[in-house]
PDB file of N, CA and C in Angstrom:
ATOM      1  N   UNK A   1     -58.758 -57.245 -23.904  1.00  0.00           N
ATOM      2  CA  UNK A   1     -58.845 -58.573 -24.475  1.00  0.00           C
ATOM      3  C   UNK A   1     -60.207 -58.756 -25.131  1.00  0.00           C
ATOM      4  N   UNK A   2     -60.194 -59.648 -26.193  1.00  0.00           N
ATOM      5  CA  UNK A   2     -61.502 -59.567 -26.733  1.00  0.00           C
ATOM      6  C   UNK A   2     -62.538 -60.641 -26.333  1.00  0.00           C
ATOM      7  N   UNK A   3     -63.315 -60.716 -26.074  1.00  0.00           N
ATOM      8  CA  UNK A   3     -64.725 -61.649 -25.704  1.00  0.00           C
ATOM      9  C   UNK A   3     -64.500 -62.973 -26.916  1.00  0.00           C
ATOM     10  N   UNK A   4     -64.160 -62.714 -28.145  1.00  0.00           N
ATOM     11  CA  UNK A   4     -64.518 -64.106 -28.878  1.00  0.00           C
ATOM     12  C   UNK A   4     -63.097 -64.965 -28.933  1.00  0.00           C
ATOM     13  N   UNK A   5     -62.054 -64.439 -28.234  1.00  0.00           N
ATOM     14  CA  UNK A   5     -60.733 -65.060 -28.105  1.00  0.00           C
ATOM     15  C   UNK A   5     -61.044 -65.885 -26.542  1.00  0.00           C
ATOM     16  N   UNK A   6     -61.578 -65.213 -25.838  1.00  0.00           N
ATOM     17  CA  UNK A   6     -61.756 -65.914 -24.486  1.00  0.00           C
ATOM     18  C   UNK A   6     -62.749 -67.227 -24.704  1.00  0.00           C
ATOM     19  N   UNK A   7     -63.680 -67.312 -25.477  1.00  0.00           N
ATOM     20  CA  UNK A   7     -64.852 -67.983 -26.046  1.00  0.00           C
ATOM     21  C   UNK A   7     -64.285 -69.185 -26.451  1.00  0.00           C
ATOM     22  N   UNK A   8     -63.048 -69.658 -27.009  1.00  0.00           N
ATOM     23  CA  UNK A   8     -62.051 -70.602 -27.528  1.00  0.00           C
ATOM     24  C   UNK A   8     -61.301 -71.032 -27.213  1.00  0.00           C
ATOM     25  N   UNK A   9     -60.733 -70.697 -26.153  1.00  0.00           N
ATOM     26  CA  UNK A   9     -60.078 -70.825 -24.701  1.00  0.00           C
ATOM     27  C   UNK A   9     -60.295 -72.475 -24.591  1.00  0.00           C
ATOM     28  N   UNK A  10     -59.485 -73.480 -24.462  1.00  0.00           N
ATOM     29  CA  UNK A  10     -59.530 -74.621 -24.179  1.00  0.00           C
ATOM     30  C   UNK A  10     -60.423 -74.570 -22.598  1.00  0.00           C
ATOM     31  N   UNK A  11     -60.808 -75.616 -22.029  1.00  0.00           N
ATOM     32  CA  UNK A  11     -61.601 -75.626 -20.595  1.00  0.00           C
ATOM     33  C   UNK A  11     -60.885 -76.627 -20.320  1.00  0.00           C
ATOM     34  N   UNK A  12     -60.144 -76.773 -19.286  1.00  0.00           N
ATOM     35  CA  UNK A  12     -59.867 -77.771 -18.397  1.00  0.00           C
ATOM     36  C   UNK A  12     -60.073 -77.702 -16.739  1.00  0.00           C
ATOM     37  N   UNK A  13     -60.366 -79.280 -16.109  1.00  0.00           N
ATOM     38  CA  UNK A  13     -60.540 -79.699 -15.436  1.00  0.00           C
ATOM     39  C   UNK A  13     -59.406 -79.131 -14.381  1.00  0.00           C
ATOM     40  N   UNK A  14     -58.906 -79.330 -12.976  1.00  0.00           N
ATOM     41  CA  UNK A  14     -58.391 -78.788 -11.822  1.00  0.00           C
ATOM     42  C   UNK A  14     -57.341 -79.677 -12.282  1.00  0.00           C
ATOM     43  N   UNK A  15     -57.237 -80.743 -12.268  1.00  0.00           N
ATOM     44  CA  UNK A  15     -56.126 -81.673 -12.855  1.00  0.00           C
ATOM     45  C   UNK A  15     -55.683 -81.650 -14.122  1.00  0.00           C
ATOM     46  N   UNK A  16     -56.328 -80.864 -15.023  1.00  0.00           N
ATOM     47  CA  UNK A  16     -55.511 -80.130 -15.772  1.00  0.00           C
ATOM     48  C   UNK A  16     -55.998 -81.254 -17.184  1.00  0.00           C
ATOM     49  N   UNK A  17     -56.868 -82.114 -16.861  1.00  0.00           N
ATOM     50  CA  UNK A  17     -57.242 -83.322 -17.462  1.00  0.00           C
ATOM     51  C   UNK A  17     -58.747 -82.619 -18.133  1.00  0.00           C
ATOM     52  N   UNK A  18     -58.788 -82.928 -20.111  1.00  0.00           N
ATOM     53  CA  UNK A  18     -60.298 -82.847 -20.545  1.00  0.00           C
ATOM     54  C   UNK A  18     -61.535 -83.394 -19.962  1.00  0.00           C
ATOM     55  N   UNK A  19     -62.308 -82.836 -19.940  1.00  0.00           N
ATOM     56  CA  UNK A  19     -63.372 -83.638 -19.362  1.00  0.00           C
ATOM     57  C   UNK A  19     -64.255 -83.562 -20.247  1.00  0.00           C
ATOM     58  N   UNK A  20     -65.436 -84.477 -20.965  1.00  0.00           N
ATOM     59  CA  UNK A  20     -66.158 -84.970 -21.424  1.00  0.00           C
ATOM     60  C   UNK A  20     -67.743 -85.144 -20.917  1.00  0.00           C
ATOM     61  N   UNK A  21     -68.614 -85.083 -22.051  1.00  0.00           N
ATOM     62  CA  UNK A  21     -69.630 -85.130 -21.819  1.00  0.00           C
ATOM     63  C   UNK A  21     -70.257 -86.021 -23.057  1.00  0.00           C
ATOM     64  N   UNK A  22     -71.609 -86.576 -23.030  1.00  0.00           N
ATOM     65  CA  UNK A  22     -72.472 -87.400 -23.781  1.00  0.00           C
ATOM     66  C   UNK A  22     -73.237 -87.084 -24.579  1.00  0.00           C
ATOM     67  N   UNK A  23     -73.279 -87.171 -25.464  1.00  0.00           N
ATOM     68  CA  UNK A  23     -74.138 -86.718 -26.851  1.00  0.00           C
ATOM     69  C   UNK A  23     -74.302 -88.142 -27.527  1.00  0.00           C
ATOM     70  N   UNK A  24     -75.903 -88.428 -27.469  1.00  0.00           N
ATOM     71  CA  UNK A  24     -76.816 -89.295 -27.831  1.00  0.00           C
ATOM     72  C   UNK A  24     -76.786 -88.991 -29.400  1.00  0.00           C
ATOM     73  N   UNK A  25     -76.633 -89.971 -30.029  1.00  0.00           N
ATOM     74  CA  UNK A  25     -76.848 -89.978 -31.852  1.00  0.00           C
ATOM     75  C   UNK A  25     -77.386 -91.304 -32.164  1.00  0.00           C
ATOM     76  N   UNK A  26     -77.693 -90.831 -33.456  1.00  0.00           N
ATOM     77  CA  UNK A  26     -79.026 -91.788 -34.265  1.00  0.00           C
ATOM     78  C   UNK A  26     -78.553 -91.602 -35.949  1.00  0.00           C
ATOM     79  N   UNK A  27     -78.328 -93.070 -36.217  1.00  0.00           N
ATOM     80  CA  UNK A  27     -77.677 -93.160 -37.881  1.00  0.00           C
ATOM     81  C   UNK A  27     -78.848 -93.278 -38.335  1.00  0.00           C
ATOM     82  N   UNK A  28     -79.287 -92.593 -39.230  1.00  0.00           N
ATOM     83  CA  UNK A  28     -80.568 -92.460 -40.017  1.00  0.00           C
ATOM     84  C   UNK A  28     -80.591 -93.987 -41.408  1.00  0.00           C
ATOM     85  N   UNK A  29     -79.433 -94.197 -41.639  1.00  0.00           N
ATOM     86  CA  UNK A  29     -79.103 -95.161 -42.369  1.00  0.00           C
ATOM     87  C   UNK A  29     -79.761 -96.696 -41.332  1.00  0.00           C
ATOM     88  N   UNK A  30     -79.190 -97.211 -40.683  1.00  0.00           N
ATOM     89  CA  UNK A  30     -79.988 -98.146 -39.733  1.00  0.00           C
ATOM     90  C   UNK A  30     -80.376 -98.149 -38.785  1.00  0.00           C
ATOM     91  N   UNK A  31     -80.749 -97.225 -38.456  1.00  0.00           N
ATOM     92  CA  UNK A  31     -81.591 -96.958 -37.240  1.00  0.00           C
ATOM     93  C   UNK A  31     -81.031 -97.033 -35.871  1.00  0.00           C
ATOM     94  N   UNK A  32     -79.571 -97.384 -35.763  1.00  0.00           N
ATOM     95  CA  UNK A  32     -78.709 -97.049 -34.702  1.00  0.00           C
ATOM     96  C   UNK A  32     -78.802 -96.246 -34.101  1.00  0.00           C
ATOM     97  N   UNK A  33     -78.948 -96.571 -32.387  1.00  0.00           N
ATOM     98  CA  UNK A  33     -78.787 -94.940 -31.716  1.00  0.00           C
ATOM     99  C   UNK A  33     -77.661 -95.324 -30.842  1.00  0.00           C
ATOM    100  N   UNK A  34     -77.109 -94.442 -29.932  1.00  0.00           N
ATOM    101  CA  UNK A  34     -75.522 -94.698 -29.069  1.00  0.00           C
ATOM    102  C   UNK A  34     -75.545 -93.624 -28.720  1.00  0.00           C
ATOM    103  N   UNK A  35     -74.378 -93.491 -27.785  1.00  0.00           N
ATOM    104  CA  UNK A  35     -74.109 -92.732 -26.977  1.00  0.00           C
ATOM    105  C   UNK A  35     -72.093 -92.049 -27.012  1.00  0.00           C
ATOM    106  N   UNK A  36     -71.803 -91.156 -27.600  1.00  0.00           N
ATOM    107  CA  UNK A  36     -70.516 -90.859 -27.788  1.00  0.00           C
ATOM    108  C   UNK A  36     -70.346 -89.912 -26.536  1.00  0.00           C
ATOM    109  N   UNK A  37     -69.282 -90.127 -26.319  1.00  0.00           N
ATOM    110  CA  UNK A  37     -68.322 -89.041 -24.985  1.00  0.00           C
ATOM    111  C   UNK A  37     -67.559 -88.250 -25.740  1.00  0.00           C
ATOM    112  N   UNK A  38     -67.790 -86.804 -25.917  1.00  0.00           N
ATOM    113  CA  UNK A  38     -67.013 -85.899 -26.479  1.00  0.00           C
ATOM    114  C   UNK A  38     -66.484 -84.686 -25.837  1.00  0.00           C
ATOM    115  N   UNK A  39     -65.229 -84.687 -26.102  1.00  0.00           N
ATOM    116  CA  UNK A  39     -64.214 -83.744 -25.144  1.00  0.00           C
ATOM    117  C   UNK A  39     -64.665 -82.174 -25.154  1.00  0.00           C
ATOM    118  N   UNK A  40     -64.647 -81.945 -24.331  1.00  0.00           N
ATOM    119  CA  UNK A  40     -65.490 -80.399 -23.881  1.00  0.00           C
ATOM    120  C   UNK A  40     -64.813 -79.528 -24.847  1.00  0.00           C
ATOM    121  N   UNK A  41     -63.348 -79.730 -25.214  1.00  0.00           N
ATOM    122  CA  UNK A  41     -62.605 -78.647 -25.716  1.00  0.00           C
ATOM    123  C   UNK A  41     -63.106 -79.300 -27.734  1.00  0.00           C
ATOM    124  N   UNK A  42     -63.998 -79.545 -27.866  1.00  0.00           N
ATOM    125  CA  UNK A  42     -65.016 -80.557 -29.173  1.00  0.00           C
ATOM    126  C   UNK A  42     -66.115 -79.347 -29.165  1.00  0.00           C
ATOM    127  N   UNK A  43     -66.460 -79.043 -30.176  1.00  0.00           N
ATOM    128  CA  UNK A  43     -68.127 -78.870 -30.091  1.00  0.00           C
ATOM    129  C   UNK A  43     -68.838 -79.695 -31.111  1.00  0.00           C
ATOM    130  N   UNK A  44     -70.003 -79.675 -31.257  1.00  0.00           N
ATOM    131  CA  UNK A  44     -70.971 -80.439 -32.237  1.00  0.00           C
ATOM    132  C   UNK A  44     -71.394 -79.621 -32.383  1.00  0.00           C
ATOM    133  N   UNK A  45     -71.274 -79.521 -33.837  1.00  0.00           N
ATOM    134  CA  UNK A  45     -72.201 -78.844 -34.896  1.00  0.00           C
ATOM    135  C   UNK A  45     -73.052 -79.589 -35.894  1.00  0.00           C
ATOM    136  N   UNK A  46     -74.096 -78.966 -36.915  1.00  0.00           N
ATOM    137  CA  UNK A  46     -75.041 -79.383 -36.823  1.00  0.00           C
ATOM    138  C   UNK A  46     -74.951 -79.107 -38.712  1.00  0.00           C
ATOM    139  N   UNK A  47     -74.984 -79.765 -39.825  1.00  0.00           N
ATOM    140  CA  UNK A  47     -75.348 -79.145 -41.336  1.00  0.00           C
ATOM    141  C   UNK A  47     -76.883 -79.488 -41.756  1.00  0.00           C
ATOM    142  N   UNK A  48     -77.389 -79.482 -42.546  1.00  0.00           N
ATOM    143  CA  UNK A  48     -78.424 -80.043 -42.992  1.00  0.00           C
ATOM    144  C   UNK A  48     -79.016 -81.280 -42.753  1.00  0.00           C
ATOM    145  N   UNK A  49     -78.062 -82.459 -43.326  1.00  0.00           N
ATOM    146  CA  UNK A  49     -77.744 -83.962 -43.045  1.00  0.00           C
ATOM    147  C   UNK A  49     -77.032 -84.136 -42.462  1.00  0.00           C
ATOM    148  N   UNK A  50     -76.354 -84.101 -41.430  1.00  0.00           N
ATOM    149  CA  UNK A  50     -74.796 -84.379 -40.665  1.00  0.00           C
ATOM    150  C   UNK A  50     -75.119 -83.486 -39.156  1.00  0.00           C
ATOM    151  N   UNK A  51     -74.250 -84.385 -38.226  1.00  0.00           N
ATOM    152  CA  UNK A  51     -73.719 -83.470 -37.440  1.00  0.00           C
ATOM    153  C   UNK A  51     -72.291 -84.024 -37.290  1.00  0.00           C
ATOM    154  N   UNK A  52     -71.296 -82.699 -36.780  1.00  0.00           N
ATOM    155  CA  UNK A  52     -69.512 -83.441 -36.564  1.00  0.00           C
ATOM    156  C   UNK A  52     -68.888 -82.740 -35.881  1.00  0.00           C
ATOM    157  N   UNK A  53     -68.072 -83.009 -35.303  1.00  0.00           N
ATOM    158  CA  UNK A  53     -67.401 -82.498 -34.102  1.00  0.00           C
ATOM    159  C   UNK A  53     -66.343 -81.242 -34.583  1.00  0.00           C
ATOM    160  N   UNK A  54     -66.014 -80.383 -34.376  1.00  0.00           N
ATOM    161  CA  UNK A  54     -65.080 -79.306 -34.489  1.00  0.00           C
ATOM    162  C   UNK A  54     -64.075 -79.135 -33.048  1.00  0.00           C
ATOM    163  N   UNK A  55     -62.765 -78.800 -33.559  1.00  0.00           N
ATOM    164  CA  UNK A  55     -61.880 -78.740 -32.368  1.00  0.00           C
ATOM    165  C   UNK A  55     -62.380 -77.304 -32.035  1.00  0.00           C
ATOM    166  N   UNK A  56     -61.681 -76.881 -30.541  1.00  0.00           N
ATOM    167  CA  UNK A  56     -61.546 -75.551 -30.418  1.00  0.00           C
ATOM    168  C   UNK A  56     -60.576 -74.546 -31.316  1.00  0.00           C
ATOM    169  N   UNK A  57     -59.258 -75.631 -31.107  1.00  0.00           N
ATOM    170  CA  UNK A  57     -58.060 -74.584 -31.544  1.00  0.00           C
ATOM    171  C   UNK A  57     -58.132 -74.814 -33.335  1.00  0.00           C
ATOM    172  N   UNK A  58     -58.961 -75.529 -34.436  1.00  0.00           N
ATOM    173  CA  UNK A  58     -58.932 -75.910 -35.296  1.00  0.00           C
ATOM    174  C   UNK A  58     -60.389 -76.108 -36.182  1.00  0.00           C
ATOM    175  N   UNK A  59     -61.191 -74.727 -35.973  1.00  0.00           N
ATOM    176  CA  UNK A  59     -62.200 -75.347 -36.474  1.00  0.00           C
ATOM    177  C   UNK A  59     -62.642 -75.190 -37.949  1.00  0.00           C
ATOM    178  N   UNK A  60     -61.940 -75.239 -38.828  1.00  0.00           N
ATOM    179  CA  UNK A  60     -62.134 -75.560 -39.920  1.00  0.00           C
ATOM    180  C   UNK A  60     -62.239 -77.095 -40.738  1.00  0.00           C
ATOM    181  N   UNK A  61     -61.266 -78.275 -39.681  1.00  0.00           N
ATOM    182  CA  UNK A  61     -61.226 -79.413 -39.199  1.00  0.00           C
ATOM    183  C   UNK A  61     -62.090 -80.053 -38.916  1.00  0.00           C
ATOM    184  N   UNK A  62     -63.353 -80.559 -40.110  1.00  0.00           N
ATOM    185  CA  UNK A  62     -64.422 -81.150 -39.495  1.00  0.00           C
ATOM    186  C   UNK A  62     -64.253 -82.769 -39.032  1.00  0.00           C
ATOM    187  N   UNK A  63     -64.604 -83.426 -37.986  1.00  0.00           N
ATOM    188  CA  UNK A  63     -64.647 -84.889 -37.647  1.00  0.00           C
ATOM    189  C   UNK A  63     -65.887 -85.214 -37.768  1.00  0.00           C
ATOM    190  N   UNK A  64     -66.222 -86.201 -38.336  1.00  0.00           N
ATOM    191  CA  UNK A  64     -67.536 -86.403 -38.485  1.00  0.00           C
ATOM    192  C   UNK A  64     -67.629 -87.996 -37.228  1.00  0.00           C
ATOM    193  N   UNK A  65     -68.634 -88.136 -37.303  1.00  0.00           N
ATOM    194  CA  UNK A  65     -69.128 -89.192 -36.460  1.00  0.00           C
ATOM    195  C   UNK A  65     -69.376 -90.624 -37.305  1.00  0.00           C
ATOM    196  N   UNK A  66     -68.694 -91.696 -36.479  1.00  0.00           N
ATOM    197  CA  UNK A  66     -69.365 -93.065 -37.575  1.00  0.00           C
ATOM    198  C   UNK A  66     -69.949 -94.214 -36.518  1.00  0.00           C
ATOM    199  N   UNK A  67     -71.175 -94.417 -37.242  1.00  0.00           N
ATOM    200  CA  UNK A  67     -72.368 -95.196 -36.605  1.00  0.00           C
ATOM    201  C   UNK A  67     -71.113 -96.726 -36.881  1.00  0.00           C
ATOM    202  N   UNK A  68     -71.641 -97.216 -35.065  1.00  0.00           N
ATOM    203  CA  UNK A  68     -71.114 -98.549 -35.085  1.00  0.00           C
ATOM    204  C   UNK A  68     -71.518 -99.502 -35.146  1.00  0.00           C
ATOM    205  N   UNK A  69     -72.931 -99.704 -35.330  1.00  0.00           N
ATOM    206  CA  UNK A  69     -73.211-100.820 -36.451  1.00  0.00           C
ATOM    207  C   UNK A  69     -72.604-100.988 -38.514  1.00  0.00           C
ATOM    208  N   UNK A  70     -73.231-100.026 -39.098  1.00  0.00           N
ATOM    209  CA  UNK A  70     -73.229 -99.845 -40.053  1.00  0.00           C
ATOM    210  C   UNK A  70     -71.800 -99.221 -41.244  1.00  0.00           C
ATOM    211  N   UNK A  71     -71.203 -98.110 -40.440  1.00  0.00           N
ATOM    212  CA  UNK A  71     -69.877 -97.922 -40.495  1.00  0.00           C
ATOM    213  C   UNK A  71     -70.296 -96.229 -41.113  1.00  0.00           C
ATOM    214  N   UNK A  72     -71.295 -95.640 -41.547  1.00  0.00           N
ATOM    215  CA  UNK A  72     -72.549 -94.863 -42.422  1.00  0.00           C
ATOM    216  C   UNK A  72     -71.350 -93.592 -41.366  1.00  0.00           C
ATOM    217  N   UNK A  73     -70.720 -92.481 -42.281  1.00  0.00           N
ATOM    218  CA  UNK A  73     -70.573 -91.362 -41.300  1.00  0.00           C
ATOM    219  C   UNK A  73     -71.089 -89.890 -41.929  1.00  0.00           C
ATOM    220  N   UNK A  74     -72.498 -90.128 -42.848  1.00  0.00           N
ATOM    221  CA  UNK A  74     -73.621 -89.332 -43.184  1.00  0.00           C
ATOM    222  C   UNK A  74     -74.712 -89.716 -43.026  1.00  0.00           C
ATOM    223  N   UNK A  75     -75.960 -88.747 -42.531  1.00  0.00           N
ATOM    224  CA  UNK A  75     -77.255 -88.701 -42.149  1.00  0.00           C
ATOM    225  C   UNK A  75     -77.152 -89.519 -40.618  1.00  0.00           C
ATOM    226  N   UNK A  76     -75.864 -88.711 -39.518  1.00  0.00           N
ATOM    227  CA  UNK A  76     -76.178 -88.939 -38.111  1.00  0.00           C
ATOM    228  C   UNK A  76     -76.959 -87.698 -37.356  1.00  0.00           C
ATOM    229  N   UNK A  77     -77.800 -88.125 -36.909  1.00  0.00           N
ATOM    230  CA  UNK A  77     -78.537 -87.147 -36.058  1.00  0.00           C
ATOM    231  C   UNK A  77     -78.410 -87.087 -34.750  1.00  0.00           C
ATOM    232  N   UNK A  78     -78.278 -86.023 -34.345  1.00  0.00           N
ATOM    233  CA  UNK A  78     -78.225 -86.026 -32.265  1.00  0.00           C
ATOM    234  C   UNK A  78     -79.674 -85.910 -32.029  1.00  0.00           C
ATOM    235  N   UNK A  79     -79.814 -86.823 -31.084  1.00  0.00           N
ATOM    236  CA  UNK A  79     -80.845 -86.903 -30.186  1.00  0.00           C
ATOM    237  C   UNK A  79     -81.036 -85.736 -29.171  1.00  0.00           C
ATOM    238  N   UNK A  80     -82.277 -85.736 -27.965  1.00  0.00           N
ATOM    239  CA  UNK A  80     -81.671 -85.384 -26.429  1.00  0.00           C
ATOM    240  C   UNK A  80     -81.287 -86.766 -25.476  1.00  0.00           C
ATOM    241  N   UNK A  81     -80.366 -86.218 -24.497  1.00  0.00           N
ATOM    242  CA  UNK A  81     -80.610 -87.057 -23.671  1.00  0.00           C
ATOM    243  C   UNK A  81     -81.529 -87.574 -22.494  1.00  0.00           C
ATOM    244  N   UNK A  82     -81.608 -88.764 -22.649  1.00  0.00           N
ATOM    245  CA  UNK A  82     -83.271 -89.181 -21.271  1.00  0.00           C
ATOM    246  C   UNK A  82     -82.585 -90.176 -19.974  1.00  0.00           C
TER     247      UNK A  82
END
């Protein structure tokens, strides 16, 4: 079996349920920062100006992120979390 097929492998929880984690972002447009919950079987990636979520089983499929003040879903930046 190959190593980068296992790598893509959906991850689930014992209950068989996604589990999620927090990624802090910042709309460069108004200065919004927040906090999104994104599904483990998600990654965040990163372009120049942008970051956006990619599925596992679909990643050519970009989702981008939209700031909820402003509605802006270019120039979001990830933070760390504190």
């Amino acid at each position: 079996m190959d190593l980068k097929i296992l790598s893509v492998l959906k991850l689930k929880d014992k209950d068989d349920k996604d589990t999620t984690y927090e990624v802090r972002l910042l709309c460069r447009n108004c200065k919004k920062d927040w906090i999104e919950n994104v599904k483990k079987s998600t990654y965040v990636r990163c372009e120049k100006d942008n970051n956006y979520m990619i599925k596992a089983e679909e990643p050519s499929n970009k989702m981008l992120f939209e700031c909820p003040k402003c509605g802006a879903h270019n120039k979001i930046a990830r933070l760390p979390l504190t």
